[in-house]
PDB file of N, CA and C in Angstrom:
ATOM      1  N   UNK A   1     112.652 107.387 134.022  1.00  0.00           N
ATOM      2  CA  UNK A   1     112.738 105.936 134.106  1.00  0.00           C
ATOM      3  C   UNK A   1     111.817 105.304 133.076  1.00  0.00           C
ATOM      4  N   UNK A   2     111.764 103.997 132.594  1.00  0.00           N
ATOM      5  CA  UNK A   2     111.044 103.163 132.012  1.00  0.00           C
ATOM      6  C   UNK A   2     109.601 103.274 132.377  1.00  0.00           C
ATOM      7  N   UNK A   3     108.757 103.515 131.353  1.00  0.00           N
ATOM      8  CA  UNK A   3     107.539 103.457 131.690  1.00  0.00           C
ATOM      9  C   UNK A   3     106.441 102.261 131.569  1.00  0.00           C
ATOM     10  N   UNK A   4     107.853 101.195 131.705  1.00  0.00           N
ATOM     11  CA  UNK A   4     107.089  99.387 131.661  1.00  0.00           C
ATOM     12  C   UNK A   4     108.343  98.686 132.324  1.00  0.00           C
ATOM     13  N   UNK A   5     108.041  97.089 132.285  1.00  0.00           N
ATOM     14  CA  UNK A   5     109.331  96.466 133.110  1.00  0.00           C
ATOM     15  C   UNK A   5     109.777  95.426 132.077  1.00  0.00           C
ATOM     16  N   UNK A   6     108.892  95.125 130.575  1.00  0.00           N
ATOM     17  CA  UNK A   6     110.118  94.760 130.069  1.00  0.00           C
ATOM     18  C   UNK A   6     109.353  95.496 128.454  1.00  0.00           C
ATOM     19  N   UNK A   7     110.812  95.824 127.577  1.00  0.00           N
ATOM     20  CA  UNK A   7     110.740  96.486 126.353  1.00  0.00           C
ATOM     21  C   UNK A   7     109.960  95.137 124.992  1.00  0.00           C
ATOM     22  N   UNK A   8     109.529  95.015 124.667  1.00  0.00           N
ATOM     23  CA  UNK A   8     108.972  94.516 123.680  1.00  0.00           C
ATOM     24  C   UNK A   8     109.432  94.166 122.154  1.00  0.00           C
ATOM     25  N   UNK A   9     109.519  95.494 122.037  1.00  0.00           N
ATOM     26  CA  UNK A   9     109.550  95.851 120.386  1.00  0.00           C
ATOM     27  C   UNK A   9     110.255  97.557 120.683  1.00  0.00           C
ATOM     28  N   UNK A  10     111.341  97.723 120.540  1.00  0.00           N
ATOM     29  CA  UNK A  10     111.998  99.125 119.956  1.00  0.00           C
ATOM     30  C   UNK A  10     112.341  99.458 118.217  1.00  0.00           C
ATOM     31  N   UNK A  11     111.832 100.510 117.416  1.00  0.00           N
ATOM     32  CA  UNK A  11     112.445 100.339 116.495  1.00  0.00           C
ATOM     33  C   UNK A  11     112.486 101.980 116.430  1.00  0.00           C
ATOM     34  N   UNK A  12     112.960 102.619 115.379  1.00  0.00           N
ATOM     35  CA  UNK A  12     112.501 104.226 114.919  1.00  0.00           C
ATOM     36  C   UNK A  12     111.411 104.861 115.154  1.00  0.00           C
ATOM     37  N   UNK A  13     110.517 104.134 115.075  1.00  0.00           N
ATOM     38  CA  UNK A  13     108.953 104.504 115.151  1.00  0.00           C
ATOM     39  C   UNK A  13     108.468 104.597 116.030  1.00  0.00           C
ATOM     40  N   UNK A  14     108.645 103.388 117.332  1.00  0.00           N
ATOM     41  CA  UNK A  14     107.818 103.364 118.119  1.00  0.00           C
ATOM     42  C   UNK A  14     108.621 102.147 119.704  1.00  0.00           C
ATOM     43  N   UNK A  15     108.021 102.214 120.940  1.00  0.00           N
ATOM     44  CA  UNK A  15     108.837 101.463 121.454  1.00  0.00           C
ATOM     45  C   UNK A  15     107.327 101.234 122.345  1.00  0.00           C
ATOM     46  N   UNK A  16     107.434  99.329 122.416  1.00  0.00           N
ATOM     47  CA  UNK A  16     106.476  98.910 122.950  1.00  0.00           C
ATOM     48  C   UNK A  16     106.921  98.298 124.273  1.00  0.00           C
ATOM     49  N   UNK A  17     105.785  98.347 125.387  1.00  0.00           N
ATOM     50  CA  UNK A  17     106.160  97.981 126.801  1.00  0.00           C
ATOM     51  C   UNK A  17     105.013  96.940 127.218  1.00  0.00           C
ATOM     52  N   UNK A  18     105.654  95.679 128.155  1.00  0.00           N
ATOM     53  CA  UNK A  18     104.710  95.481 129.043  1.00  0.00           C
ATOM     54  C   UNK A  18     104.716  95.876 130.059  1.00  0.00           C
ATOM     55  N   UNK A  19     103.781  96.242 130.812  1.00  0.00           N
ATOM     56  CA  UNK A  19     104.179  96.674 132.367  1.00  0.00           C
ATOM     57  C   UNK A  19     102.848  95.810 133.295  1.00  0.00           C
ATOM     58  N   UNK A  20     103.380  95.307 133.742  1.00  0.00           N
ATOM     59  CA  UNK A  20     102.570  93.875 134.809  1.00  0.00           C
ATOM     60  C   UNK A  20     102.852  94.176 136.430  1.00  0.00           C
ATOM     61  N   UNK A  21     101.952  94.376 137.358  1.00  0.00           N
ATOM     62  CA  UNK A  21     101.890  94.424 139.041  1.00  0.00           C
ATOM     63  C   UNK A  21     102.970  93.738 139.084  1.00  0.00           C
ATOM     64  N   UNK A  22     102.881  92.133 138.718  1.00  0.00           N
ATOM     65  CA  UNK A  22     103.813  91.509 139.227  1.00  0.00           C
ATOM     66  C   UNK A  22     105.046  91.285 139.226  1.00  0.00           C
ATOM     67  N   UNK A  23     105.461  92.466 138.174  1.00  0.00           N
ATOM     68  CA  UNK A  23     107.063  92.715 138.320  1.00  0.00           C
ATOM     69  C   UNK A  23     107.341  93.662 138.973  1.00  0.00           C
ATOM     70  N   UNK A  24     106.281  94.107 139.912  1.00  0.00           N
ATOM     71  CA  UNK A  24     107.004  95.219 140.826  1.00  0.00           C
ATOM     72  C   UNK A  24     106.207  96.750 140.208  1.00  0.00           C
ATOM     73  N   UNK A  25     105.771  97.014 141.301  1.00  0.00           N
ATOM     74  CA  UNK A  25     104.953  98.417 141.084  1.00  0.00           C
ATOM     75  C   UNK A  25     105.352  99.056 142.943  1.00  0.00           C
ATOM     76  N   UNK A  26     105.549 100.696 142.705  1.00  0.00           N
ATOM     77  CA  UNK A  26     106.257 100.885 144.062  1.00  0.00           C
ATOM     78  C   UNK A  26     105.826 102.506 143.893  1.00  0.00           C
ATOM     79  N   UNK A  27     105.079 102.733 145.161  1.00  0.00           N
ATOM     80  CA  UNK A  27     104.219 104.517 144.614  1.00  0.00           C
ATOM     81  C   UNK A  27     105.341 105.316 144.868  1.00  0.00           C
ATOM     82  N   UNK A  28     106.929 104.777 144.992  1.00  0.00           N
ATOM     83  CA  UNK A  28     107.947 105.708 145.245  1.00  0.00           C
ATOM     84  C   UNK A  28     108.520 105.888 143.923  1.00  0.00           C
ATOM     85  N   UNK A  29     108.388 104.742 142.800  1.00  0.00           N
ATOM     86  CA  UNK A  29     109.257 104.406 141.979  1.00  0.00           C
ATOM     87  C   UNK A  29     108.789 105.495 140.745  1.00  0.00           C
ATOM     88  N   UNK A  30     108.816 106.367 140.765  1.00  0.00           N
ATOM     89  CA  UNK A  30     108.241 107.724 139.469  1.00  0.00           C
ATOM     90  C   UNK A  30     108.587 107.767 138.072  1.00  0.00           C
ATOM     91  N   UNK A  31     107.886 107.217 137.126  1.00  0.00           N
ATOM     92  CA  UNK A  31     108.695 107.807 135.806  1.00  0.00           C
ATOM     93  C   UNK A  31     107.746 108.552 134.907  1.00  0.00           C
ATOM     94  N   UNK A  32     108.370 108.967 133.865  1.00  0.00           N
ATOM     95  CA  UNK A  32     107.945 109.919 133.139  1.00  0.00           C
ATOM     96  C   UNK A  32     107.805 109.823 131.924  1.00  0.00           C
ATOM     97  N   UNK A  33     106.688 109.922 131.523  1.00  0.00           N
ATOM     98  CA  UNK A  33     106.273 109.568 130.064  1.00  0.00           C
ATOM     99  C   UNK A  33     106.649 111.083 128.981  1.00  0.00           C
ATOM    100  N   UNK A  34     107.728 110.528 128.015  1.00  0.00           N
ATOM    101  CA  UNK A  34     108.122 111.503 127.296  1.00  0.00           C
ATOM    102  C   UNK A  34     107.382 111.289 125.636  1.00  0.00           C
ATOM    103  N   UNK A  35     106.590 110.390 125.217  1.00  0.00           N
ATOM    104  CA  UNK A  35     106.206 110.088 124.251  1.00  0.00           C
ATOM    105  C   UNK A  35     104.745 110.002 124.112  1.00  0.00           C
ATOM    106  N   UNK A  36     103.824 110.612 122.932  1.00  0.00           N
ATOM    107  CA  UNK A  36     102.481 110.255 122.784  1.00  0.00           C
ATOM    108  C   UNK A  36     102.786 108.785 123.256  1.00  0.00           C
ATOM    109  N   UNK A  37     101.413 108.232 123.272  1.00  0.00           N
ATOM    110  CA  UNK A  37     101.127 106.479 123.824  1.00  0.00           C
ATOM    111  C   UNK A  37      99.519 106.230 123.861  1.00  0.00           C
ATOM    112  N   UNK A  38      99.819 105.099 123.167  1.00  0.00           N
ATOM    113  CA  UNK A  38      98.473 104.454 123.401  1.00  0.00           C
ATOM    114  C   UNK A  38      98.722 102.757 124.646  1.00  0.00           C
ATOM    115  N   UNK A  39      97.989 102.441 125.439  1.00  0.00           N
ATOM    116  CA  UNK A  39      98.008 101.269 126.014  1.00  0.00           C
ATOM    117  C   UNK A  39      96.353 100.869 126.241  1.00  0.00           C
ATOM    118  N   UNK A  40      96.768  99.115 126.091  1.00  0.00           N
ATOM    119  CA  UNK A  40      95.559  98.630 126.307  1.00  0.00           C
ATOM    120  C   UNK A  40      95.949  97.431 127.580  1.00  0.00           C
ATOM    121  N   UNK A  41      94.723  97.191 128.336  1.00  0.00           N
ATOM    122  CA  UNK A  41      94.930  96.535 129.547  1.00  0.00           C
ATOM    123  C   UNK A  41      94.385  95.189 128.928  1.00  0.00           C
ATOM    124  N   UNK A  42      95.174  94.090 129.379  1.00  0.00           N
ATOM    125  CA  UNK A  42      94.767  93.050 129.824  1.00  0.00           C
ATOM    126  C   UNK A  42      94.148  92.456 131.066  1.00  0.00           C
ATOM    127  N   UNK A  43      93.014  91.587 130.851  1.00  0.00           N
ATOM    128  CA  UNK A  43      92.611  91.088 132.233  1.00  0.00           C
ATOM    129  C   UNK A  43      91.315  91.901 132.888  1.00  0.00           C
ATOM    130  N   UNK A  44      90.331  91.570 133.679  1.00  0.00           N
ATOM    131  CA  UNK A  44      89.447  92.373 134.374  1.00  0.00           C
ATOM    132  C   UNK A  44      89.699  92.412 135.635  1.00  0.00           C
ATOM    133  N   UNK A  45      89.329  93.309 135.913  1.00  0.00           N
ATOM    134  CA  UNK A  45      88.834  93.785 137.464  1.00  0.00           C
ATOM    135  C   UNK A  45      90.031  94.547 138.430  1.00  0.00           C
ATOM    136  N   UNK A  46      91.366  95.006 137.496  1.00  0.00           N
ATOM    137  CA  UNK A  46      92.252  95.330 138.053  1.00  0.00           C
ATOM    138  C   UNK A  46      91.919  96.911 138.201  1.00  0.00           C
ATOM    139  N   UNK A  47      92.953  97.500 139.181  1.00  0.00           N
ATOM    140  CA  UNK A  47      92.690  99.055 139.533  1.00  0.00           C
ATOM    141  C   UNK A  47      94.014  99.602 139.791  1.00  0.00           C
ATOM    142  N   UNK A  48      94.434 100.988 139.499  1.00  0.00           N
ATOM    143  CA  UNK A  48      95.552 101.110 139.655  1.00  0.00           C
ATOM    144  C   UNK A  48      95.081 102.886 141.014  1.00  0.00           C
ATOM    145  N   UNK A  49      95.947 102.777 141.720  1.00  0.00           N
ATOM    146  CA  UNK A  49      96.600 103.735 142.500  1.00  0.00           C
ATOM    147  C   UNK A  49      97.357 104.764 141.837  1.00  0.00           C
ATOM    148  N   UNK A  50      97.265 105.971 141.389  1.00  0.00           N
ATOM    149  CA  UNK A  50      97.944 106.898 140.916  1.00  0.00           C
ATOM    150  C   UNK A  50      98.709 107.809 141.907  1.00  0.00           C
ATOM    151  N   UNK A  51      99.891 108.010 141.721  1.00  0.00           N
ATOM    152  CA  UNK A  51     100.786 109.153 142.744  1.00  0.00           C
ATOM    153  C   UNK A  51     101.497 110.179 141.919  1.00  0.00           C
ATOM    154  N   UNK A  52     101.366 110.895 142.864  1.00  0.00           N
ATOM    155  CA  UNK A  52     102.691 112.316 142.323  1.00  0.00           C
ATOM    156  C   UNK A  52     103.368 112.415 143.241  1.00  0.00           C
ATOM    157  N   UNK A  53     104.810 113.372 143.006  1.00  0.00           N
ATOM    158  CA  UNK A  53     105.817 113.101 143.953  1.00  0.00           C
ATOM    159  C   UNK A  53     105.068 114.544 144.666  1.00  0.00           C
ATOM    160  N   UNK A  54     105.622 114.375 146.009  1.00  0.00           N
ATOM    161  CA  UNK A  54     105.917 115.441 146.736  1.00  0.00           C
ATOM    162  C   UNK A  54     107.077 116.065 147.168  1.00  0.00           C
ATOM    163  N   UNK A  55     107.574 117.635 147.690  1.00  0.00           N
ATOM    164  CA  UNK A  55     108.466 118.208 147.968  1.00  0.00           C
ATOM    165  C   UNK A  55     108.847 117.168 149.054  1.00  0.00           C
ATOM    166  N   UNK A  56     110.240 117.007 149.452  1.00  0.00           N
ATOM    167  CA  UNK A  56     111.008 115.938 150.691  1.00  0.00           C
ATOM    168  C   UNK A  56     110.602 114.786 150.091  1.00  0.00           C
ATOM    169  N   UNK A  57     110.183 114.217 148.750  1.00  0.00           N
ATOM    170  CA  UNK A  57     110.239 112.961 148.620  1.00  0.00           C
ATOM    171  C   UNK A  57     108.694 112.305 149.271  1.00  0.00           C
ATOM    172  N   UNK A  58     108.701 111.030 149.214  1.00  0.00           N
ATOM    173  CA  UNK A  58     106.899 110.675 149.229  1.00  0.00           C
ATOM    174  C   UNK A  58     106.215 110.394 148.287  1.00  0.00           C
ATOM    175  N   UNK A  59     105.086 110.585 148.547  1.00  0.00           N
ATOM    176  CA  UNK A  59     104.020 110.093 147.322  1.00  0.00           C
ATOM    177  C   UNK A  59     102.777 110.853 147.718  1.00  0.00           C
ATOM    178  N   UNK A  60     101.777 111.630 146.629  1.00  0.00           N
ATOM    179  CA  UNK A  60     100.905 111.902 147.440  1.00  0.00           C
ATOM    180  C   UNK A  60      99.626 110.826 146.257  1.00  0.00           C
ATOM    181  N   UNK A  61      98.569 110.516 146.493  1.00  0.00           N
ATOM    182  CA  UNK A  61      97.539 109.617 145.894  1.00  0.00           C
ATOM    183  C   UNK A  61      96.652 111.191 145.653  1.00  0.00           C
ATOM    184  N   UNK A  62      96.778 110.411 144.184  1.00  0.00           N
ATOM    185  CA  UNK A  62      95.780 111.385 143.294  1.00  0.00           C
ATOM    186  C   UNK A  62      94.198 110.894 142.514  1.00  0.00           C
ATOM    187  N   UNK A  63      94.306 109.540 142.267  1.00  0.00           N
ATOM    188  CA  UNK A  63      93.118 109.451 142.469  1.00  0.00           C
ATOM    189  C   UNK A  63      93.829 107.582 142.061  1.00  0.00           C
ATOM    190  N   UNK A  64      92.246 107.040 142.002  1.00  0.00           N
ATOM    191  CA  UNK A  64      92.323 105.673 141.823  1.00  0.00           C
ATOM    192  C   UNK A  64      91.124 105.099 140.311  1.00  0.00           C
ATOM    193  N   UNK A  65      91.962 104.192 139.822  1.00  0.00           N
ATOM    194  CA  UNK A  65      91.146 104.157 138.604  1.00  0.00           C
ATOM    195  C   UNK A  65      90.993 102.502 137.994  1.00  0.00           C
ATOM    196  N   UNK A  66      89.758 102.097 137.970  1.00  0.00           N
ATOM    197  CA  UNK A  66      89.280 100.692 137.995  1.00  0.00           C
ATOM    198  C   UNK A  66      89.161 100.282 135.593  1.00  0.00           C
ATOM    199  N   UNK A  67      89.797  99.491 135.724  1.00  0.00           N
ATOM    200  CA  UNK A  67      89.781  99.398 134.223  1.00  0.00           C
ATOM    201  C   UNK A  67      89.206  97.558 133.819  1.00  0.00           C
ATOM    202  N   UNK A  68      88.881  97.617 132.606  1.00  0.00           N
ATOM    203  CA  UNK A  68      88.346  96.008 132.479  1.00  0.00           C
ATOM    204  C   UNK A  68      88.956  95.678 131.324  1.00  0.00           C
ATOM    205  N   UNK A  69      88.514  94.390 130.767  1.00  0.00           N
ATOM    206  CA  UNK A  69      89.693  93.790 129.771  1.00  0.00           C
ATOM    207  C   UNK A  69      89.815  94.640 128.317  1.00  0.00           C
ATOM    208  N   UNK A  70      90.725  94.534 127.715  1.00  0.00           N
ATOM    209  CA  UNK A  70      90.610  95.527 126.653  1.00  0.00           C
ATOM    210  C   UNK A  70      90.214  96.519 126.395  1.00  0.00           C
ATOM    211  N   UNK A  71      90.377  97.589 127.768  1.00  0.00           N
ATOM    212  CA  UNK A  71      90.553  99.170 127.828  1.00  0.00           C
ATOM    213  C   UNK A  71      91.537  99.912 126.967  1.00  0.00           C
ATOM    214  N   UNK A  72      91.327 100.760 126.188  1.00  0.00           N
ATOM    215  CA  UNK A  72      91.900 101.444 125.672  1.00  0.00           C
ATOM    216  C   UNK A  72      92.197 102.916 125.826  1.00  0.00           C
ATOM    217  N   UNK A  73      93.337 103.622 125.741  1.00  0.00           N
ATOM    218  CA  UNK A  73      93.453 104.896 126.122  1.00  0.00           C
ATOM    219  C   UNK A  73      94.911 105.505 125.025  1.00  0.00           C
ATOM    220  N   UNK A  74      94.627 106.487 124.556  1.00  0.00           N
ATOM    221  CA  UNK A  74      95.582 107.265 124.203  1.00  0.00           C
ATOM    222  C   UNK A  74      95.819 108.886 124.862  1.00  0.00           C
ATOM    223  N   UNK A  75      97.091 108.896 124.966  1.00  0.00           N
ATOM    224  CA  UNK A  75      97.676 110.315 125.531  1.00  0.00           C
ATOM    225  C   UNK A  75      98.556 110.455 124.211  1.00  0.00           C
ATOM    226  N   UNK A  76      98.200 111.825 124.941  1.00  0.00           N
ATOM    227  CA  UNK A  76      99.068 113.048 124.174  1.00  0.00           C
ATOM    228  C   UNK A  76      99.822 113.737 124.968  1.00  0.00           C
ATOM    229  N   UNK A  77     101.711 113.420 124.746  1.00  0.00           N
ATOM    230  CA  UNK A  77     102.227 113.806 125.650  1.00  0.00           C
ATOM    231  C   UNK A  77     103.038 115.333 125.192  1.00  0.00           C
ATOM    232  N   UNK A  78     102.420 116.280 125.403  1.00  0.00           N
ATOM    233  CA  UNK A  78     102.808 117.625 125.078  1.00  0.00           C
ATOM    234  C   UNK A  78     104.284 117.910 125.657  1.00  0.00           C
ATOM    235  N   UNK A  79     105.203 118.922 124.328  1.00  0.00           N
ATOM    236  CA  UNK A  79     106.439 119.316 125.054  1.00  0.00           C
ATOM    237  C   UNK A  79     107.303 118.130 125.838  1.00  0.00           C
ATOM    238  N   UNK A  80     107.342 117.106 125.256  1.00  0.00           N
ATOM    239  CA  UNK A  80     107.994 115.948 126.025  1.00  0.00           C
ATOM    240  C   UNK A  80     107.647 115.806 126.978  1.00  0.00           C
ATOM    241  N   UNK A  81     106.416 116.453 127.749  1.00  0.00           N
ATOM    242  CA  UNK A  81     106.067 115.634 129.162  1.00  0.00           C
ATOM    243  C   UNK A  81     106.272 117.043 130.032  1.00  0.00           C
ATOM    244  N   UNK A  82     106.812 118.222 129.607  1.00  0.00           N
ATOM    245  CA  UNK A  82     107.157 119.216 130.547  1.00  0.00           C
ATOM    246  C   UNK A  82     106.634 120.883 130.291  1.00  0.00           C
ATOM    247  N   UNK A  83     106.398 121.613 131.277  1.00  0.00           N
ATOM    248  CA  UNK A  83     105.675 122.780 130.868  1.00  0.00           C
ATOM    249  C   UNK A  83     106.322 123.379 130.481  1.00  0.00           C
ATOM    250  N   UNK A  84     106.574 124.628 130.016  1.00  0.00           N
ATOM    251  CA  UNK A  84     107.187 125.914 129.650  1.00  0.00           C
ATOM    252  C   UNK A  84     108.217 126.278 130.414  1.00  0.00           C
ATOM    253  N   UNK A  85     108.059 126.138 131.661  1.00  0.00           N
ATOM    254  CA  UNK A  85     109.541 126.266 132.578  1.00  0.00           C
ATOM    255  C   UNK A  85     109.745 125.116 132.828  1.00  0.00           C
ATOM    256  N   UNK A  86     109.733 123.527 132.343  1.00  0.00           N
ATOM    257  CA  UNK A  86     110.056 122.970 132.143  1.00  0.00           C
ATOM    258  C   UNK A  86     109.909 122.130 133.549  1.00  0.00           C
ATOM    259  N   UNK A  87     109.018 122.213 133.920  1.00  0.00           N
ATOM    260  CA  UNK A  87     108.192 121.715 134.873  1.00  0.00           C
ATOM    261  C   UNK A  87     107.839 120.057 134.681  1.00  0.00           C
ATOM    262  N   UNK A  88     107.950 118.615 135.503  1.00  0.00           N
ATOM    263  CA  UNK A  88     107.107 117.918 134.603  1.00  0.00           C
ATOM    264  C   UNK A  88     105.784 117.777 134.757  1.00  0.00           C
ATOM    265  N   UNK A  89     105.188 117.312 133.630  1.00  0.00           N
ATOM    266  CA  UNK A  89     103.732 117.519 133.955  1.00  0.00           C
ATOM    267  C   UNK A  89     102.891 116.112 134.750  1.00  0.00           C
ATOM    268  N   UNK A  90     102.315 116.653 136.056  1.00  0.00           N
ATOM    269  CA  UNK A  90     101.899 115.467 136.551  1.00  0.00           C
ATOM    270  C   UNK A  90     100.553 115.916 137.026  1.00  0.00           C
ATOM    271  N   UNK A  91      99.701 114.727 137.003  1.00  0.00           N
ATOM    272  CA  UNK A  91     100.001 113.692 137.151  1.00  0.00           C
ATOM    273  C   UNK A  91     100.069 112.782 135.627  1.00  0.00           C
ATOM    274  N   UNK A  92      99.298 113.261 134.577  1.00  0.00           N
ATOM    275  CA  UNK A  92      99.644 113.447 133.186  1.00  0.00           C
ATOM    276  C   UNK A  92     101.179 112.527 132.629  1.00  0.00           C
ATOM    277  N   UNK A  93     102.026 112.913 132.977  1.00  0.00           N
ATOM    278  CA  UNK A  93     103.405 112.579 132.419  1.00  0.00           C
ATOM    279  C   UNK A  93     103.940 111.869 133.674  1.00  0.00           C
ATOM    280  N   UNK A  94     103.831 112.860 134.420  1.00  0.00           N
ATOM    281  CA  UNK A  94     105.060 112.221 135.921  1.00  0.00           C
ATOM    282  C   UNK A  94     104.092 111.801 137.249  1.00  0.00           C
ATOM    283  N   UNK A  95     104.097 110.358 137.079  1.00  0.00           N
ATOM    284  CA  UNK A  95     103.244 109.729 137.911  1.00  0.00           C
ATOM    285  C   UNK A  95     104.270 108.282 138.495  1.00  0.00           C
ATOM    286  N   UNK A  96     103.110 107.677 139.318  1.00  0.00           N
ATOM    287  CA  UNK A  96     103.888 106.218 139.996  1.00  0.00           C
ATOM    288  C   UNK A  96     102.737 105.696 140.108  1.00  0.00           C
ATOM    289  N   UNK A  97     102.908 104.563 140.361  1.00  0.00           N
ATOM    290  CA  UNK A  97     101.300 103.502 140.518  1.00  0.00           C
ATOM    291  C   UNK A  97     101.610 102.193 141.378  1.00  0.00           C
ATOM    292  N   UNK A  98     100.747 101.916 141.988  1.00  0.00           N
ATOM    293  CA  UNK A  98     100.540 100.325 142.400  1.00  0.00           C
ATOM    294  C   UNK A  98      99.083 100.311 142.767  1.00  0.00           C
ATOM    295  N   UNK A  99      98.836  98.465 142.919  1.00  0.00           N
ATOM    296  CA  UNK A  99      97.849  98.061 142.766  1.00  0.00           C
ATOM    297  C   UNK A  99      96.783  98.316 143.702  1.00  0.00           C
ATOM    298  N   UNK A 100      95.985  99.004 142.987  1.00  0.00           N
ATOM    299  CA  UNK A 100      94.679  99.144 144.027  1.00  0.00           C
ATOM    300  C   UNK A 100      93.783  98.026 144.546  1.00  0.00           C
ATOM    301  N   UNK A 101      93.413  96.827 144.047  1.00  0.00           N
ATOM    302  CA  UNK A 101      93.376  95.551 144.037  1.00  0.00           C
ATOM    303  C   UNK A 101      94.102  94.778 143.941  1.00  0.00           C
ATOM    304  N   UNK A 102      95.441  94.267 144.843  1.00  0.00           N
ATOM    305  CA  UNK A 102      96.500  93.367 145.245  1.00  0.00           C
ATOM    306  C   UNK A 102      96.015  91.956 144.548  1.00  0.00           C
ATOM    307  N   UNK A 103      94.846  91.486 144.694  1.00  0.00           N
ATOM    308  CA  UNK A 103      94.484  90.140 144.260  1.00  0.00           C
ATOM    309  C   UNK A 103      94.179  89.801 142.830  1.00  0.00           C
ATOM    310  N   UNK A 104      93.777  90.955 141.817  1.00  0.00           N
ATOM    311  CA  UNK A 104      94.270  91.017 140.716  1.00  0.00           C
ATOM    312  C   UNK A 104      95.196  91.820 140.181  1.00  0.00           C
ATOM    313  N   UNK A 105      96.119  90.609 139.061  1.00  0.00           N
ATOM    314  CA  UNK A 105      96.779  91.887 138.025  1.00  0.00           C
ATOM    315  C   UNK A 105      96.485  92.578 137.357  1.00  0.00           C
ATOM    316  N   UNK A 106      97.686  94.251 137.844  1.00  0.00           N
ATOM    317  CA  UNK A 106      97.316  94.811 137.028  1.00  0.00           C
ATOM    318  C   UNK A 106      98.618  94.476 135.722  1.00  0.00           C
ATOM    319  N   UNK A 107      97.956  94.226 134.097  1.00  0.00           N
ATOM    320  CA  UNK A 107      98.542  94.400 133.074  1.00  0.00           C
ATOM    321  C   UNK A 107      98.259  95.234 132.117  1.00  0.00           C
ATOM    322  N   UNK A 108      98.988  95.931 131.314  1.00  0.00           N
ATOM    323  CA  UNK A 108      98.571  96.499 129.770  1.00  0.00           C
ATOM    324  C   UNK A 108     100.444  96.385 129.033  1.00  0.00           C
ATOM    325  N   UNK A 109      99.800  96.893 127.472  1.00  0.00           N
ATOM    326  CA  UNK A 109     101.103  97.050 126.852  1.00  0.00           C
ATOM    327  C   UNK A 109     100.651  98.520 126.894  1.00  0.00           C
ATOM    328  N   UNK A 110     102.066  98.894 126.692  1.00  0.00           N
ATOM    329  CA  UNK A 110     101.782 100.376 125.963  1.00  0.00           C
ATOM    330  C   UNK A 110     102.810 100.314 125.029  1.00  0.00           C
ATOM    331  N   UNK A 111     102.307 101.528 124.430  1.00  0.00           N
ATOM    332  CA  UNK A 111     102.535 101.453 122.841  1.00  0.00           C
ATOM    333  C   UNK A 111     103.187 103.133 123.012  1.00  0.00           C
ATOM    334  N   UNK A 112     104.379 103.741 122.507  1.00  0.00           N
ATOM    335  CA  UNK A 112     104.735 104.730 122.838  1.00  0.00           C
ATOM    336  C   UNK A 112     105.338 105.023 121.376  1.00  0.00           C
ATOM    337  N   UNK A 113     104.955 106.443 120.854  1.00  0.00           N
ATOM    338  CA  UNK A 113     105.321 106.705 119.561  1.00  0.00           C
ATOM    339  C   UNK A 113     106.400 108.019 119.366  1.00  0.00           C
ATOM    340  N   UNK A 114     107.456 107.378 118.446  1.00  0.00           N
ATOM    341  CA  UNK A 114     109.078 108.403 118.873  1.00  0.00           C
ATOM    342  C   UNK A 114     108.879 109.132 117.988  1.00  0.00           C
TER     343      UNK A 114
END
């Protein structure tokens, strides 16, 4: 699935996302990051909830992570996101999120390179 809720900028190079709480964040809703990426957050004091799926469906919480305005982070998404038996890699690649702090948003762009 989309790893933002709306596309930005697509071209050859690179495909940019916003992804904002307030369009909907759901620790069922899983997608998978198939591309290196860099994202930076907008806004302070937001926190995000990290999940991985579990066997029968679910969510299990893997950890929780507090970010401030103009955080920066780059990944490196190895093998398109999947191991050797083609596994995906989580929580790394194949994750879900919602807001650990409901009363602020959480925002960033990410920046994903093809």
């Amino acid at each position: 699935t989309a790893p933002g809720q709306r596309l930005m900028l697509e071209n050859a190079l690179v495909r940019m996302w916003d992804f904002r709480a307030s369009l909907g964040m759901d620790r069922l809703a899983f997608h998978q990051h198939v591309f290196d990426n860099a994202w930076v957050v907008l806004g302070d004091g937001a926190a995000l909830n990290v999940y991985t799926p579990v066997a029968g469906g679910g969510a299990k919480l893997e950890k929780t992570v507090h970010f401030h305005d103009g955080f920066v982070s780059w990944t490196v998404v190895r093998n398109g996101g999947f191991d050797a038996d083609g596994e995906p890699l989580a929580p790394t690649c194949l994750h879900s999120v919602d807001s650990a702090v409901p009363s602020v948003e959480f925002r960033e762009y990410l920046i994903e390179l093809k």
